[in-house]
ModelCIF file with pLDDT and N, C-alpha, C, O atoms, coordinates in Angstrom:
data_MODEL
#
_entry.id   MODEL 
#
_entity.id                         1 
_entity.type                       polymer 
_entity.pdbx_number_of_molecules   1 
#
_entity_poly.entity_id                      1 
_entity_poly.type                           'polypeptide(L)' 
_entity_poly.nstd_linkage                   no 
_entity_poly.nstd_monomer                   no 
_entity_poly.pdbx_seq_one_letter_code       
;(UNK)(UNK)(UNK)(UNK)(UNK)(UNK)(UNK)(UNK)(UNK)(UNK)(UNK)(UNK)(UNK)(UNK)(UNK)(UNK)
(UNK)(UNK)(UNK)(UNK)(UNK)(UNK)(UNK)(UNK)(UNK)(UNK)(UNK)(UNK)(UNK)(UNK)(UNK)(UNK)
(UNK)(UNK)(UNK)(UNK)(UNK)
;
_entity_poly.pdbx_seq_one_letter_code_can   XXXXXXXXXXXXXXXXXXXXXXXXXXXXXXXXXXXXX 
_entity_poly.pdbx_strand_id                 A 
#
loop_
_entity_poly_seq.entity_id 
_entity_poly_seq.num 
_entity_poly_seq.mon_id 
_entity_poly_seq.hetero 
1 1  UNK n 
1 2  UNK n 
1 3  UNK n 
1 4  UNK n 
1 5  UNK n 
1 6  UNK n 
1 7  UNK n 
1 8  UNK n 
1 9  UNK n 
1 10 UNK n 
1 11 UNK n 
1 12 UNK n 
1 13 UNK n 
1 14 UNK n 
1 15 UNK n 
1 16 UNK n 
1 17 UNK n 
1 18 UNK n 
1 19 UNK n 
1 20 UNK n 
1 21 UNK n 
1 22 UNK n 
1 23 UNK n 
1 24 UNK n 
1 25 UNK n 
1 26 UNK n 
1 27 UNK n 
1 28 UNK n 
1 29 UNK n 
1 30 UNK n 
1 31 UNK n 
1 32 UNK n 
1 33 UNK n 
1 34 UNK n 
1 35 UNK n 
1 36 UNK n 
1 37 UNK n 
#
_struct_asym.id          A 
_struct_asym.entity_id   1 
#
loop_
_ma_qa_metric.id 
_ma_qa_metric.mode 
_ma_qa_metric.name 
_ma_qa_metric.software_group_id 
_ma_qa_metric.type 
1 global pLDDT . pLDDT 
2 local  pLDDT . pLDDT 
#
_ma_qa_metric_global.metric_id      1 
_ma_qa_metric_global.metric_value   96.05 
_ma_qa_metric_global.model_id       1 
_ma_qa_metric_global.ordinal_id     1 
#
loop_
_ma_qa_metric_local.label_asym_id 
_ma_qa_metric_local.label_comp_id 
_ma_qa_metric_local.label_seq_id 
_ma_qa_metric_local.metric_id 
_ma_qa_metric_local.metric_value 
_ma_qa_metric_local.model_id 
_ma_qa_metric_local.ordinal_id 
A UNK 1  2 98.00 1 1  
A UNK 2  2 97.00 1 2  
A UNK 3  2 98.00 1 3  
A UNK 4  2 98.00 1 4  
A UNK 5  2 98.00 1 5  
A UNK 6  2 97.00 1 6  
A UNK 7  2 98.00 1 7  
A UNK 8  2 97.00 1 8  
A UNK 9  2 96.00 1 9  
A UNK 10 2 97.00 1 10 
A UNK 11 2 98.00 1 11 
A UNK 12 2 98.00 1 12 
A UNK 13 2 98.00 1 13 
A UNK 14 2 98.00 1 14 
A UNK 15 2 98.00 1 15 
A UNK 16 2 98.00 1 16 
A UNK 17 2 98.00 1 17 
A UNK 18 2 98.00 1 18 
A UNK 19 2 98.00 1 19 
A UNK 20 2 98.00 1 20 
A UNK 21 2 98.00 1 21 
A UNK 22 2 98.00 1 22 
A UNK 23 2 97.00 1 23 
A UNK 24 2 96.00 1 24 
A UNK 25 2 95.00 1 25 
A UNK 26 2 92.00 1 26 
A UNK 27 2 90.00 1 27 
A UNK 28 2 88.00 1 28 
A UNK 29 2 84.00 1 29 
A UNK 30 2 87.00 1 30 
A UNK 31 2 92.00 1 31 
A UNK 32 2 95.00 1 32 
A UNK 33 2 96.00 1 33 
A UNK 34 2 98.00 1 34 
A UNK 35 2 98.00 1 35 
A UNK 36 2 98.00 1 36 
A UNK 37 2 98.00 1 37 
#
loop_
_atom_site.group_PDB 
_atom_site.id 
_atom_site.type_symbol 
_atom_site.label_atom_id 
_atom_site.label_alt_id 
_atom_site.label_comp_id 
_atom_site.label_asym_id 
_atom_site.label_entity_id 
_atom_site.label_seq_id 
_atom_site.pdbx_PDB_ins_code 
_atom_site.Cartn_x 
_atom_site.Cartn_y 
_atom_site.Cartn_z 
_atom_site.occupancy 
_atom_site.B_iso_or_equiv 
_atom_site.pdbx_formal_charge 
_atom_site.auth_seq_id 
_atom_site.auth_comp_id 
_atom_site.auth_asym_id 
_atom_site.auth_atom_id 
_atom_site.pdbx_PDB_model_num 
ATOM 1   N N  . UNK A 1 1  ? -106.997 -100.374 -40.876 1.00 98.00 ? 1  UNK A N  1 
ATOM 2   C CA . UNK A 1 1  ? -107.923 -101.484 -41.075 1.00 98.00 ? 1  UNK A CA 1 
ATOM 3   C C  . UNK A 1 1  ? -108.164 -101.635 -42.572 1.00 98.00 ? 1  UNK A C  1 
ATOM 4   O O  . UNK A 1 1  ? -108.653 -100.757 -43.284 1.00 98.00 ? 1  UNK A O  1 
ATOM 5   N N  . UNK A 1 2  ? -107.770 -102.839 -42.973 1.00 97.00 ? 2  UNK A N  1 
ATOM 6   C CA . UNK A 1 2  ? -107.990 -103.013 -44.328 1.00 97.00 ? 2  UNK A CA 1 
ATOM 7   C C  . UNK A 1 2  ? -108.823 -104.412 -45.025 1.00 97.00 ? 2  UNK A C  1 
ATOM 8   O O  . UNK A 1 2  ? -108.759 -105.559 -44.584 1.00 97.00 ? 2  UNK A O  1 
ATOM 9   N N  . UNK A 1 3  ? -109.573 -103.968 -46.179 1.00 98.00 ? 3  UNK A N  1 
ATOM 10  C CA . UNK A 1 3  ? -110.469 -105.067 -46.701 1.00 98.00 ? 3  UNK A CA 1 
ATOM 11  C C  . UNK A 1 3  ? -109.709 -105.058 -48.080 1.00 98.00 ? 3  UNK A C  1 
ATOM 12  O O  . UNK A 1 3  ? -109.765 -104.106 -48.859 1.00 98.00 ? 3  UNK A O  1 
ATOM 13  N N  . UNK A 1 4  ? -108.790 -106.539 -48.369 1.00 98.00 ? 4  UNK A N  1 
ATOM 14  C CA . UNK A 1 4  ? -108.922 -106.485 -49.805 1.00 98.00 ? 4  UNK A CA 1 
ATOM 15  C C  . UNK A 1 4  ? -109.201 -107.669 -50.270 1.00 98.00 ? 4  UNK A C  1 
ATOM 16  O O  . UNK A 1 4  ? -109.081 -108.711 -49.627 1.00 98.00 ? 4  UNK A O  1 
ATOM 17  N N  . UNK A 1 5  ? -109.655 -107.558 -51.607 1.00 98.00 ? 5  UNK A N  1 
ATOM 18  C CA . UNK A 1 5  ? -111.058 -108.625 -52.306 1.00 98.00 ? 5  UNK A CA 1 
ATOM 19  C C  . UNK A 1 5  ? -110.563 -108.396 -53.828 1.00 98.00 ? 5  UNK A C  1 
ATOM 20  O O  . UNK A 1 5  ? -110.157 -107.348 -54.332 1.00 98.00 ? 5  UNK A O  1 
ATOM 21  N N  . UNK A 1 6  ? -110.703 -109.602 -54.386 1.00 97.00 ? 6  UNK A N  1 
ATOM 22  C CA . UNK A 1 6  ? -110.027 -110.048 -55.346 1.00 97.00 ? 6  UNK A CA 1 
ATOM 23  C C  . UNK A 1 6  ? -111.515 -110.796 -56.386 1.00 97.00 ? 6  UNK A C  1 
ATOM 24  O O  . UNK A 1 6  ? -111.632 -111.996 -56.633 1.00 97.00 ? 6  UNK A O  1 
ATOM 25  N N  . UNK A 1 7  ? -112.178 -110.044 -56.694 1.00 98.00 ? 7  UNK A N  1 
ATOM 26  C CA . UNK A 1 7  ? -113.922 -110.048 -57.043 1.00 98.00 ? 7  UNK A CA 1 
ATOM 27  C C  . UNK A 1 7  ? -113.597 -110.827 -58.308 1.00 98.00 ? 7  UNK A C  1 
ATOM 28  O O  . UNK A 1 7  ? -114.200 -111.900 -58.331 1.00 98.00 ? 7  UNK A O  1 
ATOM 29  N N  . UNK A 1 8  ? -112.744 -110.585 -59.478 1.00 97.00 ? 8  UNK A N  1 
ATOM 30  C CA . UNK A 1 8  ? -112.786 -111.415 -60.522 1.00 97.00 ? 8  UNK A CA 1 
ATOM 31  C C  . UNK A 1 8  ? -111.289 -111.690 -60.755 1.00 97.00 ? 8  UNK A C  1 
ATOM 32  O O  . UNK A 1 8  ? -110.454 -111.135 -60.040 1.00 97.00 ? 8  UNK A O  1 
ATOM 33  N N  . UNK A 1 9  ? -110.885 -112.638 -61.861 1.00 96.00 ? 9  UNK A N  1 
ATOM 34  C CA . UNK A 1 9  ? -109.183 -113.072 -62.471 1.00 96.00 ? 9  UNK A CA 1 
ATOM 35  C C  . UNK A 1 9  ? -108.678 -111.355 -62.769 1.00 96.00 ? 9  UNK A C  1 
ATOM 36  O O  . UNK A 1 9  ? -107.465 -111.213 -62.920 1.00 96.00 ? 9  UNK A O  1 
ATOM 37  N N  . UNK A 1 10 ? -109.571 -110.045 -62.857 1.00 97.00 ? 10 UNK A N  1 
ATOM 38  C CA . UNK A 1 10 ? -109.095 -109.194 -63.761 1.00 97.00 ? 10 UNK A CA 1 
ATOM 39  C C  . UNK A 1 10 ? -109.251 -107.927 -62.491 1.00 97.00 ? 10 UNK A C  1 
ATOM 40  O O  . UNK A 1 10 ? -108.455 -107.009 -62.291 1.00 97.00 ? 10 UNK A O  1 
ATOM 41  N N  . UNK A 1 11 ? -110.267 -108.157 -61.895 1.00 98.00 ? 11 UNK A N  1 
ATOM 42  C CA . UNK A 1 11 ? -110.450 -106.777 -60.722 1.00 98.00 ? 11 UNK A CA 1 
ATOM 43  C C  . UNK A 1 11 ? -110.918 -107.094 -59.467 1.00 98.00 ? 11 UNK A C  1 
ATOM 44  O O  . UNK A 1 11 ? -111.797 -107.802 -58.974 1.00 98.00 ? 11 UNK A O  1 
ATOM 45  N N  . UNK A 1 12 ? -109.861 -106.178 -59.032 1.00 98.00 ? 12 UNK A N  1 
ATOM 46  C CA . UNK A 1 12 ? -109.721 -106.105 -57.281 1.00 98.00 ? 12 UNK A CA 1 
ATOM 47  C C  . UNK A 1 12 ? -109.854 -105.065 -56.498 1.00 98.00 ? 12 UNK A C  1 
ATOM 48  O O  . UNK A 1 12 ? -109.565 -104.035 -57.107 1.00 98.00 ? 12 UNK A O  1 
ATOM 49  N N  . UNK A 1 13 ? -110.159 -104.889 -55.436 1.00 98.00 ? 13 UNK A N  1 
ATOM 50  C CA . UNK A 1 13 ? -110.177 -103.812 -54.316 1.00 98.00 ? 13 UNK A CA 1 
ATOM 51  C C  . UNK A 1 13 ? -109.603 -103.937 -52.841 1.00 98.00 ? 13 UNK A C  1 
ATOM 52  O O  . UNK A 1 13 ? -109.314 -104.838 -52.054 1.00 98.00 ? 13 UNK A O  1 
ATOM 53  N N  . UNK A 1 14 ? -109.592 -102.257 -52.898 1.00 98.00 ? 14 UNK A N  1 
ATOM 54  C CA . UNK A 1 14 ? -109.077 -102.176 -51.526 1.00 98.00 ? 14 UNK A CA 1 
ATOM 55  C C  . UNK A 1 14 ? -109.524 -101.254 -50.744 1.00 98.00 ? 14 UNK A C  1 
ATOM 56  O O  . UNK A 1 14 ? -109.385 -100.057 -50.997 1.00 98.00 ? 14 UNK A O  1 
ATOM 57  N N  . UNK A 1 15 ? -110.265 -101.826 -49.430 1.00 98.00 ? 15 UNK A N  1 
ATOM 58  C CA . UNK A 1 15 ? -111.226 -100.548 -48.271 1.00 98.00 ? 15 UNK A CA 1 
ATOM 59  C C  . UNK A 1 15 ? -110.481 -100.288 -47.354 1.00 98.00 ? 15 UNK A C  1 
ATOM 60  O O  . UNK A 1 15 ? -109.879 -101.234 -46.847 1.00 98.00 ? 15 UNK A O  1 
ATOM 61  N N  . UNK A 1 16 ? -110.326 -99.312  -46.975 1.00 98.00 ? 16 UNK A N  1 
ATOM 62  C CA . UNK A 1 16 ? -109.211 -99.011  -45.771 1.00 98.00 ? 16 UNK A CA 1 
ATOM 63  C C  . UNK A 1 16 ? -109.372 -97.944  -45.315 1.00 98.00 ? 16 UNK A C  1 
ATOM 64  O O  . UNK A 1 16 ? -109.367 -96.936  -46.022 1.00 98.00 ? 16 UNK A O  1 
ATOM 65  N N  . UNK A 1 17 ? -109.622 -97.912  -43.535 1.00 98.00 ? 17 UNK A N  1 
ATOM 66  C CA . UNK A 1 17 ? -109.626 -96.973  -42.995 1.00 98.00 ? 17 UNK A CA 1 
ATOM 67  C C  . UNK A 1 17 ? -108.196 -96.730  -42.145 1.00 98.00 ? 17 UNK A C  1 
ATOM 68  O O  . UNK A 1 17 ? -107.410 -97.614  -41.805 1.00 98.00 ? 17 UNK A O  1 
ATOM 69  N N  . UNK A 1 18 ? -108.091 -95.440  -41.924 1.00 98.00 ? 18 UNK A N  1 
ATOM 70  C CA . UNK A 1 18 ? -106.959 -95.763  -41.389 1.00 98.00 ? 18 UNK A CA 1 
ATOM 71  C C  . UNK A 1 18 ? -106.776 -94.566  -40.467 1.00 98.00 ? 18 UNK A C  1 
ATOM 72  O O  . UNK A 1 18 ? -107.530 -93.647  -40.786 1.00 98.00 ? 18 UNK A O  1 
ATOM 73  N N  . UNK A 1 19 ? -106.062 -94.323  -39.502 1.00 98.00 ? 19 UNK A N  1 
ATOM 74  C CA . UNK A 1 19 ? -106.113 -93.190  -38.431 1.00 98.00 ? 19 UNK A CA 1 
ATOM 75  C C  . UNK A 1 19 ? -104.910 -93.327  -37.640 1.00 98.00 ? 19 UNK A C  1 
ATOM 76  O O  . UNK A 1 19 ? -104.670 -94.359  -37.013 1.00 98.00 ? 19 UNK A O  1 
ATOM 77  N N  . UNK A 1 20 ? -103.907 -92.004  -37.652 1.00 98.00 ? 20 UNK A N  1 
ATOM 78  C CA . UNK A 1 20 ? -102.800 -91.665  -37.141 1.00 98.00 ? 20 UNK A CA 1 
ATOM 79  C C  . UNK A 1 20 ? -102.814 -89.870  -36.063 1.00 98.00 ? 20 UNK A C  1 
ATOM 80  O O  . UNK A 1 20 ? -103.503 -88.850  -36.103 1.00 98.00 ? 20 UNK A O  1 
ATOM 81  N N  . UNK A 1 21 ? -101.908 -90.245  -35.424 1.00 98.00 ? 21 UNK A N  1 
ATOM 82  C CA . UNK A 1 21 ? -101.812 -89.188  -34.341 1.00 98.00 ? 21 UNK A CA 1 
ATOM 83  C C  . UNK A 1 21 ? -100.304 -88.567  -33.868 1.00 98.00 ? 21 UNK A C  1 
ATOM 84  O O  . UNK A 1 21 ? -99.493  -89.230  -33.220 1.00 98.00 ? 21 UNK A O  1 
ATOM 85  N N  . UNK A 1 22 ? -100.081 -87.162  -34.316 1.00 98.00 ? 22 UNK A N  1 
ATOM 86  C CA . UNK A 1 22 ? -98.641  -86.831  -33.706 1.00 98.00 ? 22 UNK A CA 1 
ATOM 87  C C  . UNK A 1 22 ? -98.364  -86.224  -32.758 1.00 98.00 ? 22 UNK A C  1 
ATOM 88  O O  . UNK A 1 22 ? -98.316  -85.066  -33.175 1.00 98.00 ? 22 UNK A O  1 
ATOM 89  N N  . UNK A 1 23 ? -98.112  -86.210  -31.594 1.00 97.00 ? 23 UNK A N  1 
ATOM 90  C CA . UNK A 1 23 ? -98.126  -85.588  -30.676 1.00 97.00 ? 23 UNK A CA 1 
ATOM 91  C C  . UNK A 1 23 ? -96.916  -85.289  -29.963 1.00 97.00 ? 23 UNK A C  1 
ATOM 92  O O  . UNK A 1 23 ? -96.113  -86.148  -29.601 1.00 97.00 ? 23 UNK A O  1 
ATOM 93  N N  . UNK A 1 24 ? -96.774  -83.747  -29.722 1.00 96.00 ? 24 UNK A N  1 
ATOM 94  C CA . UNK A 1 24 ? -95.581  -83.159  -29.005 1.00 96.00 ? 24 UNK A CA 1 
ATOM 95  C C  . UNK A 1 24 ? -95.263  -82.016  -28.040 1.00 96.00 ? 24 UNK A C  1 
ATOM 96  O O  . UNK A 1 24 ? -95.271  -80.826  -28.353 1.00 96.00 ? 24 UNK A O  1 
ATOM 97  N N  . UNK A 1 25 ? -95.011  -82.462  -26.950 1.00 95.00 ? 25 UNK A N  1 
ATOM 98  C CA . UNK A 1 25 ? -94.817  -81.688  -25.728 1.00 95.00 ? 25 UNK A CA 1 
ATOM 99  C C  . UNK A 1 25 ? -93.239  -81.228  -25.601 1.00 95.00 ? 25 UNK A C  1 
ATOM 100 O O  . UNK A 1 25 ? -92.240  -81.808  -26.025 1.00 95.00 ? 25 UNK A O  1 
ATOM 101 N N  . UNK A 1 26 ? -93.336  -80.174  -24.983 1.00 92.00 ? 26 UNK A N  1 
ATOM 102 C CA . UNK A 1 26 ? -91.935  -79.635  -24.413 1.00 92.00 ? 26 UNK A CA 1 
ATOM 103 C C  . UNK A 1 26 ? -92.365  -79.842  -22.987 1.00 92.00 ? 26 UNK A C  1 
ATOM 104 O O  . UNK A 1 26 ? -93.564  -80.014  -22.766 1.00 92.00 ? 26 UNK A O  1 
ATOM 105 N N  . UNK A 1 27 ? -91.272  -79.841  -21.743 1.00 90.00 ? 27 UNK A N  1 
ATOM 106 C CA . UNK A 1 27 ? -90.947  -79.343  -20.183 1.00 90.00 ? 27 UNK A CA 1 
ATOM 107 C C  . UNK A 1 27 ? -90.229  -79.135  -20.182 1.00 90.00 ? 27 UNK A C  1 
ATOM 108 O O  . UNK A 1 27 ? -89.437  -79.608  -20.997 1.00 90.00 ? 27 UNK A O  1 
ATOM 109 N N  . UNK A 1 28 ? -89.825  -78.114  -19.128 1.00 88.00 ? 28 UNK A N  1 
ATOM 110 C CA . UNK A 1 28 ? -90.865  -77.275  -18.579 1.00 88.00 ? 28 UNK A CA 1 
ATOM 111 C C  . UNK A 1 28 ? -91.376  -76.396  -18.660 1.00 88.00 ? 28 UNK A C  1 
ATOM 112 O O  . UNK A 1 28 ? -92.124  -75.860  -17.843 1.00 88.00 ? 28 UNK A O  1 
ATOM 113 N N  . UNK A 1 29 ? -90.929  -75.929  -20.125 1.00 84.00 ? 29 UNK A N  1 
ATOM 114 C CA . UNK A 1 29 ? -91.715  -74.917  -20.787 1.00 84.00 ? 29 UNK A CA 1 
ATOM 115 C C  . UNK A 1 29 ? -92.722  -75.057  -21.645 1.00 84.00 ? 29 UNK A C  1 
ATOM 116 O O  . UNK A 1 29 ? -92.379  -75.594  -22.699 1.00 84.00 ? 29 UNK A O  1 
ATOM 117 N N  . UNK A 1 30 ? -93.812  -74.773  -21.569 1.00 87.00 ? 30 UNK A N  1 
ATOM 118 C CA . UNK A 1 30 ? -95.093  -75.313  -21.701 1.00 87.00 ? 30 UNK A CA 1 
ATOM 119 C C  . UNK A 1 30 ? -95.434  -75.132  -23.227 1.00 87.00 ? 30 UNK A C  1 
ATOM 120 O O  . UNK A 1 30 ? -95.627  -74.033  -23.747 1.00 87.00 ? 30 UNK A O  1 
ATOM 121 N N  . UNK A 1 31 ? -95.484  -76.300  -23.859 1.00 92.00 ? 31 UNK A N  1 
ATOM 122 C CA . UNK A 1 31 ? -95.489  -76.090  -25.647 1.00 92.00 ? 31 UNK A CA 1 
ATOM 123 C C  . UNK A 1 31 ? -96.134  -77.335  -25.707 1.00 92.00 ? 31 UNK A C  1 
ATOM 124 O O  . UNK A 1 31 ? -95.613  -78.274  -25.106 1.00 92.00 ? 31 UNK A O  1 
ATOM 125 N N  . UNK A 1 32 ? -97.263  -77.520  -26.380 1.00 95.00 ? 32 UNK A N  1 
ATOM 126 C CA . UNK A 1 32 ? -97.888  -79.040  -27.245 1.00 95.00 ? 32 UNK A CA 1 
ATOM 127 C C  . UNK A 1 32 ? -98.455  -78.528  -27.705 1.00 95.00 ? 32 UNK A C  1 
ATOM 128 O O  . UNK A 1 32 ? -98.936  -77.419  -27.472 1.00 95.00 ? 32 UNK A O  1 
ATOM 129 N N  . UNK A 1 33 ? -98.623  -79.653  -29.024 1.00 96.00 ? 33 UNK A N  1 
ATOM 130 C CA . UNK A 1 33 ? -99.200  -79.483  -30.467 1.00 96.00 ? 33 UNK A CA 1 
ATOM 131 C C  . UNK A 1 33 ? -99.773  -81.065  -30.494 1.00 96.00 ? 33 UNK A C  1 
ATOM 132 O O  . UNK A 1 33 ? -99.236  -81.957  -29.838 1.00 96.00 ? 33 UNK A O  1 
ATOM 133 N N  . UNK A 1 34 ? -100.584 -81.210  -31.089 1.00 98.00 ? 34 UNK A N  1 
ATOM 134 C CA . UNK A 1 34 ? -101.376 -82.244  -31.486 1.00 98.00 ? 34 UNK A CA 1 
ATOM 135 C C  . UNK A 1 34 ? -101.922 -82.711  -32.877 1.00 98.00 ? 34 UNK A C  1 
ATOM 136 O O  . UNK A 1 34 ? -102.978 -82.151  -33.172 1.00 98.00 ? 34 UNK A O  1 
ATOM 137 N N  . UNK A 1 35 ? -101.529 -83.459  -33.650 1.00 98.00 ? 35 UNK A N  1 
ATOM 138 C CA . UNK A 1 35 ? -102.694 -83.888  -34.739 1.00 98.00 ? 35 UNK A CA 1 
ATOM 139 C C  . UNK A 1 35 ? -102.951 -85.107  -34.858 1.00 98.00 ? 35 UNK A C  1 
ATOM 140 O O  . UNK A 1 35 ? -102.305 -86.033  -34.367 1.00 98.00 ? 35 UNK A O  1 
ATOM 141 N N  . UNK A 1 36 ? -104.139 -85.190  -35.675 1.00 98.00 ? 36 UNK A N  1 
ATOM 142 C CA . UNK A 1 36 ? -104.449 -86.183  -35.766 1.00 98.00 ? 36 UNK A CA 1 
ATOM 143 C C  . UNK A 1 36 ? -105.680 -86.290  -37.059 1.00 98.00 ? 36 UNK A C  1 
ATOM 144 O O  . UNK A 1 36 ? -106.614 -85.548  -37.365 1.00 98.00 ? 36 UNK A O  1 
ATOM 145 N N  . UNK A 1 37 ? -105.078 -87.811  -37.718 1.00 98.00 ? 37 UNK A N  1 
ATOM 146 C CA . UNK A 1 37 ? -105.700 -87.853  -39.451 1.00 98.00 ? 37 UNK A CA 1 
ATOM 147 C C  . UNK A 1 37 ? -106.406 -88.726  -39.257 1.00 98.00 ? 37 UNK A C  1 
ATOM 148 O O  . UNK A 1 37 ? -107.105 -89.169  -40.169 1.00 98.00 ? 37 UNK A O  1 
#
């Protein structure tokens, strides 16, 4: 999710949230791992 804003001819910004997830299973041998930013 991003906010960008362009406030004067000379300076600008940028707000950003942002959120990711990796996720990994084995079968049928029982292995998962998870993250998440």
């Amino acid at each position: 999710l991003n906010w960008q804003a362009q406030w004067t001819e000379h300076y600008s910004t940028k707000l950003q949230f942002s959120q990711s997830r990796d996720y990994y299973e084995t079968r049928p041998s029982p292995y998962q791992t998870d993250t998440r930013l």
